[in-house]
N, C-alpha and C. Protein backbone atom coordinates (compact mmCIF):
# COMPACT_ATOMS: atom_id res chain seq x y z
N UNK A 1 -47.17 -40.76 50.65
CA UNK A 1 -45.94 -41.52 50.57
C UNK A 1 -44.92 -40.92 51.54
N UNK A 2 -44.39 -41.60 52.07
CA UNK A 2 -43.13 -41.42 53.32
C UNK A 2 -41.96 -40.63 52.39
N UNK A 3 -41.21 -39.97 53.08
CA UNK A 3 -39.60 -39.62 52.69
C UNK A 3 -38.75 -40.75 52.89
N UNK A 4 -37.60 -39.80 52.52
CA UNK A 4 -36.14 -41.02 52.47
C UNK A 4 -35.20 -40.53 52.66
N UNK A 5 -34.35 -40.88 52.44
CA UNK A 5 -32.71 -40.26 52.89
C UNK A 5 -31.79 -41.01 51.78
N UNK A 6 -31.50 -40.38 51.21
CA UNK A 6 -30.48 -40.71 49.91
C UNK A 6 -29.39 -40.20 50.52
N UNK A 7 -28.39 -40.97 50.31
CA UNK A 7 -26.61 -41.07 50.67
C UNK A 7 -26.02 -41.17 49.62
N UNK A 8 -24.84 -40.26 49.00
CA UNK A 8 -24.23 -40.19 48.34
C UNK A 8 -22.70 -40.19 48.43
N UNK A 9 -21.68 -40.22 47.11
CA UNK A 9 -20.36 -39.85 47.68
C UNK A 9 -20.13 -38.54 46.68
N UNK A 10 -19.39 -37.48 47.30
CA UNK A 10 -19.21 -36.39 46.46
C UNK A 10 -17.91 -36.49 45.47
N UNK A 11 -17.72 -35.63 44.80
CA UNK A 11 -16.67 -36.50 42.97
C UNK A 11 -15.37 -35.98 44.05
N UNK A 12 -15.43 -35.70 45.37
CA UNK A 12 -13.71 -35.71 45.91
C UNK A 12 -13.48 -36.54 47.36
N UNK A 13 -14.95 -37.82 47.42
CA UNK A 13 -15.08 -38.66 47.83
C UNK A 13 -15.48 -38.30 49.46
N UNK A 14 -15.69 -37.37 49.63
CA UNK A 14 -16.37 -37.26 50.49
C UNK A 14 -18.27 -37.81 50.47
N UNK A 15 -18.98 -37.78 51.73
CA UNK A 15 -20.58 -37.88 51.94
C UNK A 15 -21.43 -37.47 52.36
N UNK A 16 -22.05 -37.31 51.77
CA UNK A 16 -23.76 -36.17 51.68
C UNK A 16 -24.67 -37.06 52.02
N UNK A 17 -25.93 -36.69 52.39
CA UNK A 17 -26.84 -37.30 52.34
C UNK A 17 -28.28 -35.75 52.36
N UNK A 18 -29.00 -36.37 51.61
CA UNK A 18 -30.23 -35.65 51.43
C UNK A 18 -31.52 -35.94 52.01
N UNK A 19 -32.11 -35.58 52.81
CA UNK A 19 -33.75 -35.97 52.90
C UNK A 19 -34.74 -35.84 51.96
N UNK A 20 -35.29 -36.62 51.18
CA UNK A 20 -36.56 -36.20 50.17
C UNK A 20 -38.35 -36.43 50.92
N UNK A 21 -39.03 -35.71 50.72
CA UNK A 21 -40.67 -36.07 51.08
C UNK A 21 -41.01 -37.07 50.28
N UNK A 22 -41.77 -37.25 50.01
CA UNK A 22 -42.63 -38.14 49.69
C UNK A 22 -42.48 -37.54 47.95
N UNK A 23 -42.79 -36.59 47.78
CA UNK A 23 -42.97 -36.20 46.30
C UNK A 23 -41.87 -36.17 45.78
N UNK A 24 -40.52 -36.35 46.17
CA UNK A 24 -39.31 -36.13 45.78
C UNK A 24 -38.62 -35.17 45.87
N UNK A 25 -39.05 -34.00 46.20
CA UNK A 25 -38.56 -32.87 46.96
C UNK A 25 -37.64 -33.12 47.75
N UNK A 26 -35.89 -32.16 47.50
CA UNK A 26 -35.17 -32.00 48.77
C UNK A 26 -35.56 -31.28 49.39
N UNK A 27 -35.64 -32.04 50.90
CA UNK A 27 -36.31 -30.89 52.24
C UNK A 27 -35.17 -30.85 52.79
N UNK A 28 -34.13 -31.27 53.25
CA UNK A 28 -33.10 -30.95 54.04
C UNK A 28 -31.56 -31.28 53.10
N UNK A 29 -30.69 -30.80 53.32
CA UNK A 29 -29.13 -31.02 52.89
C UNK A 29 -28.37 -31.35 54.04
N UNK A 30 -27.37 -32.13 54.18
CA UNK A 30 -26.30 -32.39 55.14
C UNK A 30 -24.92 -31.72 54.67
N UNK A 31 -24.20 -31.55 55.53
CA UNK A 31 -22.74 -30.67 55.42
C UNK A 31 -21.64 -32.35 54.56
N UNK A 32 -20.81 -31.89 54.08
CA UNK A 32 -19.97 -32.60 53.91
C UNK A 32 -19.37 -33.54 55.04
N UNK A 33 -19.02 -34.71 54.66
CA UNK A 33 -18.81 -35.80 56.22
C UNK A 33 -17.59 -36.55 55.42
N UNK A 34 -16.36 -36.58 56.11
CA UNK A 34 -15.13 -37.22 55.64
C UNK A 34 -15.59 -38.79 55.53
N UNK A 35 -16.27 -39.36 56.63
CA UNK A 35 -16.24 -40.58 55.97
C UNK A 35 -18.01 -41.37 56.34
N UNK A 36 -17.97 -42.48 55.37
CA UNK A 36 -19.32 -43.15 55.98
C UNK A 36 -20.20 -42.95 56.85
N UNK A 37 -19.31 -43.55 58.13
CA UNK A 37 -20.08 -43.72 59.11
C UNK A 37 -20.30 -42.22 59.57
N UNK A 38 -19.91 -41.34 59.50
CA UNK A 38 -19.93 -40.02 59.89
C UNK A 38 -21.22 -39.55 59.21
N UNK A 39 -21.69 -39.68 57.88
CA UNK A 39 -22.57 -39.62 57.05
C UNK A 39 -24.18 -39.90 57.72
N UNK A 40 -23.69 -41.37 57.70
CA UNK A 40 -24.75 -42.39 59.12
C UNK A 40 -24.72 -41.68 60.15
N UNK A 41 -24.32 -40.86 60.94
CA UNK A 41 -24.36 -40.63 62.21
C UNK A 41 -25.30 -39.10 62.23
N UNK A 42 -25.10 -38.41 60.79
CA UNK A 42 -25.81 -37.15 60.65
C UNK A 42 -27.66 -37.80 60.57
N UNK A 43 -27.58 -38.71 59.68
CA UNK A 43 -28.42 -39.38 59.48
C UNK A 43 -29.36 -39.58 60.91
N UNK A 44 -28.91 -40.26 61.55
CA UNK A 44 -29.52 -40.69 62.78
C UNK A 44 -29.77 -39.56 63.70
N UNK A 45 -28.78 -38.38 63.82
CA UNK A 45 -28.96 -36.95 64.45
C UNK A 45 -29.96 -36.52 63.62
N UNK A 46 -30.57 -36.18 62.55
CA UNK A 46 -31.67 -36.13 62.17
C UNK A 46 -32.82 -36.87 62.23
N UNK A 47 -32.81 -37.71 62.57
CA UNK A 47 -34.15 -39.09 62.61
C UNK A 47 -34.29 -38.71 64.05
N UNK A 48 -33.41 -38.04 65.32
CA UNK A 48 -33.55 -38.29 66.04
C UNK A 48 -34.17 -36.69 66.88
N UNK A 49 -33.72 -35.43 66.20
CA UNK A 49 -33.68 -34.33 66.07
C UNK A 49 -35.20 -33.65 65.36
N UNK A 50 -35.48 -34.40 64.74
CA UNK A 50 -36.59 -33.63 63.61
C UNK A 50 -37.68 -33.06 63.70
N UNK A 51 -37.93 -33.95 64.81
CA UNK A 51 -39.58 -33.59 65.32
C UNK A 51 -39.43 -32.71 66.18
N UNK A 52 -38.32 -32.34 67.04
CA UNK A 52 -38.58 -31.14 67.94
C UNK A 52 -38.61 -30.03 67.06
N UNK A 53 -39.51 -28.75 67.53
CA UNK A 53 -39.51 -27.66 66.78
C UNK A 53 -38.32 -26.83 67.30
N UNK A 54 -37.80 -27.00 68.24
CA UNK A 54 -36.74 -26.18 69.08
C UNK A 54 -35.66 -26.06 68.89
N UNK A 55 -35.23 -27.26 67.71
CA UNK A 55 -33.94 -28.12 67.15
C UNK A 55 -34.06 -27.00 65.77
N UNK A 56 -34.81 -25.81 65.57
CA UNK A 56 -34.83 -25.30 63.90
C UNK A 56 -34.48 -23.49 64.28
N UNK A 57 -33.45 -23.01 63.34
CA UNK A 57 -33.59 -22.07 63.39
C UNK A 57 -33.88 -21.72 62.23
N UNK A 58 -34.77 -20.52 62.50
CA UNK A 58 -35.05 -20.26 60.98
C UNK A 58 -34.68 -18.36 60.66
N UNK A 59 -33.98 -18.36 59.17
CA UNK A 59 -32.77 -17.74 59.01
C UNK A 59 -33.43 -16.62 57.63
N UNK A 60 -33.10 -15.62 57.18
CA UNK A 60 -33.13 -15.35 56.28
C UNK A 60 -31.75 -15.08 55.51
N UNK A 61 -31.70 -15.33 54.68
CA UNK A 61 -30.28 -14.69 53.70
C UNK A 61 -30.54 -13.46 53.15
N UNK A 62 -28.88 -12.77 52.52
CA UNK A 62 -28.83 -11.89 52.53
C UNK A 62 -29.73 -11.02 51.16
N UNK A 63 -30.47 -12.00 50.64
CA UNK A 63 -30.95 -11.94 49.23
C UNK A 63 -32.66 -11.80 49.69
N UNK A 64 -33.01 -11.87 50.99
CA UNK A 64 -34.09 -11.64 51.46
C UNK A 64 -34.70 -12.75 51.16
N UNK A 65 -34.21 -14.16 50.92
CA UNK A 65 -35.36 -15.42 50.84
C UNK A 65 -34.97 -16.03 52.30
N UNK A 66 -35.81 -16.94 52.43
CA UNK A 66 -36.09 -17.40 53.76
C UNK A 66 -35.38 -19.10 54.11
N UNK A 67 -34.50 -19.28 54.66
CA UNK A 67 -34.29 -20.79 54.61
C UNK A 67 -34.07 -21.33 56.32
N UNK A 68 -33.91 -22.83 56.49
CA UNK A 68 -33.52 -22.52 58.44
C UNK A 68 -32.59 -23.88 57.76
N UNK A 69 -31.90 -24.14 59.37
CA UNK A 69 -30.76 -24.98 59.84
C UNK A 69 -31.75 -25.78 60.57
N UNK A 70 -31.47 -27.31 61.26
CA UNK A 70 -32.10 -28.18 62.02
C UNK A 70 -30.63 -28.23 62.52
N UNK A 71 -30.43 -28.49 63.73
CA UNK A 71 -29.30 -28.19 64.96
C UNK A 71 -29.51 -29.60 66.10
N UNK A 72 -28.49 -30.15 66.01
CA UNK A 72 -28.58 -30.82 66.86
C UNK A 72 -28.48 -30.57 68.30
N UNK A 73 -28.89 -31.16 70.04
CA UNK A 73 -28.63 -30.87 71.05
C UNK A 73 -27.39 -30.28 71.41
N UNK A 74 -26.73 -30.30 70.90
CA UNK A 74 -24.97 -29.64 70.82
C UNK A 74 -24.94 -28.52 70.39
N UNK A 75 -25.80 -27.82 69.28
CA UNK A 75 -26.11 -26.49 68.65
C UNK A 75 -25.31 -27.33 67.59
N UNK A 76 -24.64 -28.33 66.96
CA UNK A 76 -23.99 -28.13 65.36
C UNK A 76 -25.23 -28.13 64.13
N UNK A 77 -24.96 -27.42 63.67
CA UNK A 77 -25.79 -28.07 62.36
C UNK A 77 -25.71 -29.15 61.21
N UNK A 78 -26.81 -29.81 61.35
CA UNK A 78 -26.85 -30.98 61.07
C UNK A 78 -27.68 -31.19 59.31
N UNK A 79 -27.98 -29.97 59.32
CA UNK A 79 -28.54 -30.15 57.97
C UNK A 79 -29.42 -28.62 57.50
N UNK A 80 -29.31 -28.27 56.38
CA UNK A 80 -29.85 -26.52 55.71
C UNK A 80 -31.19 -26.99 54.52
N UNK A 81 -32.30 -25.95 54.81
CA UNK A 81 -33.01 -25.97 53.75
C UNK A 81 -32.73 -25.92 52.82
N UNK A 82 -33.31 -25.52 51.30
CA UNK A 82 -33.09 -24.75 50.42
C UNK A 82 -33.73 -23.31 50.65
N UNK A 83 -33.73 -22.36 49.55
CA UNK A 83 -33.86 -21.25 50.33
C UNK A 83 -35.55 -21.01 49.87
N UNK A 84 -36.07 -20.28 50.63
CA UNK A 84 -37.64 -20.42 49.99
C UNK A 84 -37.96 -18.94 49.99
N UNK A 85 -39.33 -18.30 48.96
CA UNK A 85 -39.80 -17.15 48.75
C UNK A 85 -40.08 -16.83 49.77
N UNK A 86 -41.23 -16.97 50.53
CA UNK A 86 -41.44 -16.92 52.17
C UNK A 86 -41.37 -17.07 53.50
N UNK A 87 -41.83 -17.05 54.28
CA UNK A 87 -41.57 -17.45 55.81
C UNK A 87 -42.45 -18.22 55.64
N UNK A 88 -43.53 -18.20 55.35
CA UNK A 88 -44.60 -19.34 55.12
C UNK A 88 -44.18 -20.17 54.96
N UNK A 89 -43.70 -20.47 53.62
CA UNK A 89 -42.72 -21.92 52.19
C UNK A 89 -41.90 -22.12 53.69
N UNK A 90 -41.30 -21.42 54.41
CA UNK A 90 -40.20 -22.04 55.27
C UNK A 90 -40.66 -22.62 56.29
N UNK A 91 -41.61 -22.43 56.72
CA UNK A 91 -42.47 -23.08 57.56
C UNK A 91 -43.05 -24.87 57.19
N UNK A 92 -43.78 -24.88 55.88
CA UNK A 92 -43.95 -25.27 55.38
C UNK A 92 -42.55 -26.50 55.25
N UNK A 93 -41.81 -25.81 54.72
CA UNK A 93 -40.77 -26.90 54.86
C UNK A 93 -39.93 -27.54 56.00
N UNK A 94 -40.38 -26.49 57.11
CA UNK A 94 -40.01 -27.36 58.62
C UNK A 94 -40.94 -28.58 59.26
N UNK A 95 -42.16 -28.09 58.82
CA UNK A 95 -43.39 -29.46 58.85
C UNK A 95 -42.98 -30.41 58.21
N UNK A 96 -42.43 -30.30 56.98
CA UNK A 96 -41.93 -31.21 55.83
C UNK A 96 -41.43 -32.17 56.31
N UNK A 97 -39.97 -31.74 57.11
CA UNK A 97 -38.96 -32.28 57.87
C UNK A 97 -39.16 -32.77 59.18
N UNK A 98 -39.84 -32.28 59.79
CA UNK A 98 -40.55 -33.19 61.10
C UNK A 98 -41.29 -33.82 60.93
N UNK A 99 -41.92 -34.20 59.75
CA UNK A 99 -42.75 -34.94 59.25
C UNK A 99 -42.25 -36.45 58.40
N UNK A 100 -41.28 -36.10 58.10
CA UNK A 100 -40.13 -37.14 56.81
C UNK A 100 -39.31 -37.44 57.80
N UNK A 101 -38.69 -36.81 58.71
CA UNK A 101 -37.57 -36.83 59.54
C UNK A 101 -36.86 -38.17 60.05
N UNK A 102 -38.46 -38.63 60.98
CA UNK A 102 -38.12 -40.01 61.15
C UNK A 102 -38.17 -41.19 60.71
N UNK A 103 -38.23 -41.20 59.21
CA UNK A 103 -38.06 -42.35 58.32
C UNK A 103 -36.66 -43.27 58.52
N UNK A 104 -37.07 -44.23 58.32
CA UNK A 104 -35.91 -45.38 58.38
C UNK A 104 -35.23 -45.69 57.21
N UNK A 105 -35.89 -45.30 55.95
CA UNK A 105 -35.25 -45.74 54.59
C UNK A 105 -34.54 -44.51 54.43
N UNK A 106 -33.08 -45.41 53.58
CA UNK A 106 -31.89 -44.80 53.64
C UNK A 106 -31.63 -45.48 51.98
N UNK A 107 -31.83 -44.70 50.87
CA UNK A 107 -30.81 -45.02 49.86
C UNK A 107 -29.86 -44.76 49.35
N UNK A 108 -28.90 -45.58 49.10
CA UNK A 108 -27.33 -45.57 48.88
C UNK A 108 -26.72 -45.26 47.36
N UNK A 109 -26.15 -44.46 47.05
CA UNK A 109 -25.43 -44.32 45.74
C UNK A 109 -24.24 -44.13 46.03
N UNK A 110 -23.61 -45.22 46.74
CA UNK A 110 -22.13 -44.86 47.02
C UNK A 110 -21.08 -45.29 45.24
């Protein structure tokens, strides 16, 4: 089963949007976006971003788990893992995302 991209509004009306796989898993998070179309536009910087491997850095935190950023041609970041036990799991979840990345379905819970 394909991923998706769920769009949300946050309770101080700002917008998120999430990538899920196929199993329902969040594979990617987006930063806060003042409005809509800004939301849409992370959206599409990811659909458009995903598949390069060059577009990922991958990061550890200070807690020693493993998570990366997907970066758009500009260097901003465009969206954060969650954090994972391994470098492996993080790997794993960059396939995830170049893999789901370029899906077209977008669901809305505005």
């Amino acid at each position: 089963m394909a991923g998706w991209y769920e769009l949300s509004k946050s309770s101080d009306g700002q917008f998120r949007f999430v990538l899920k796989a196929g199993n329902s898993e969040i594979i990617l998070n987006s930063e806060l976006y003042k409005s809509l179309d800004a939301a849409r536009n992370g959206i599409a910087s990811v659909q458009k971003n995903a598949a390069d491997a060059a577009r990922y850095e991958k990061k550890e935190a200070s807690n020693g788990k493993a998570y990366f950023t997907l970066k758009a041609a500009n260097h901003q970041v465009i969206g954060t893992s969650q954090m994972y036990a391994s470098a492996d799991s993080r790997d794993a979840g960059i396939a995830s995302v170049q893999n789901n990345g370029a899906t077209v379905t977008i669901k809305e819970s505005l």
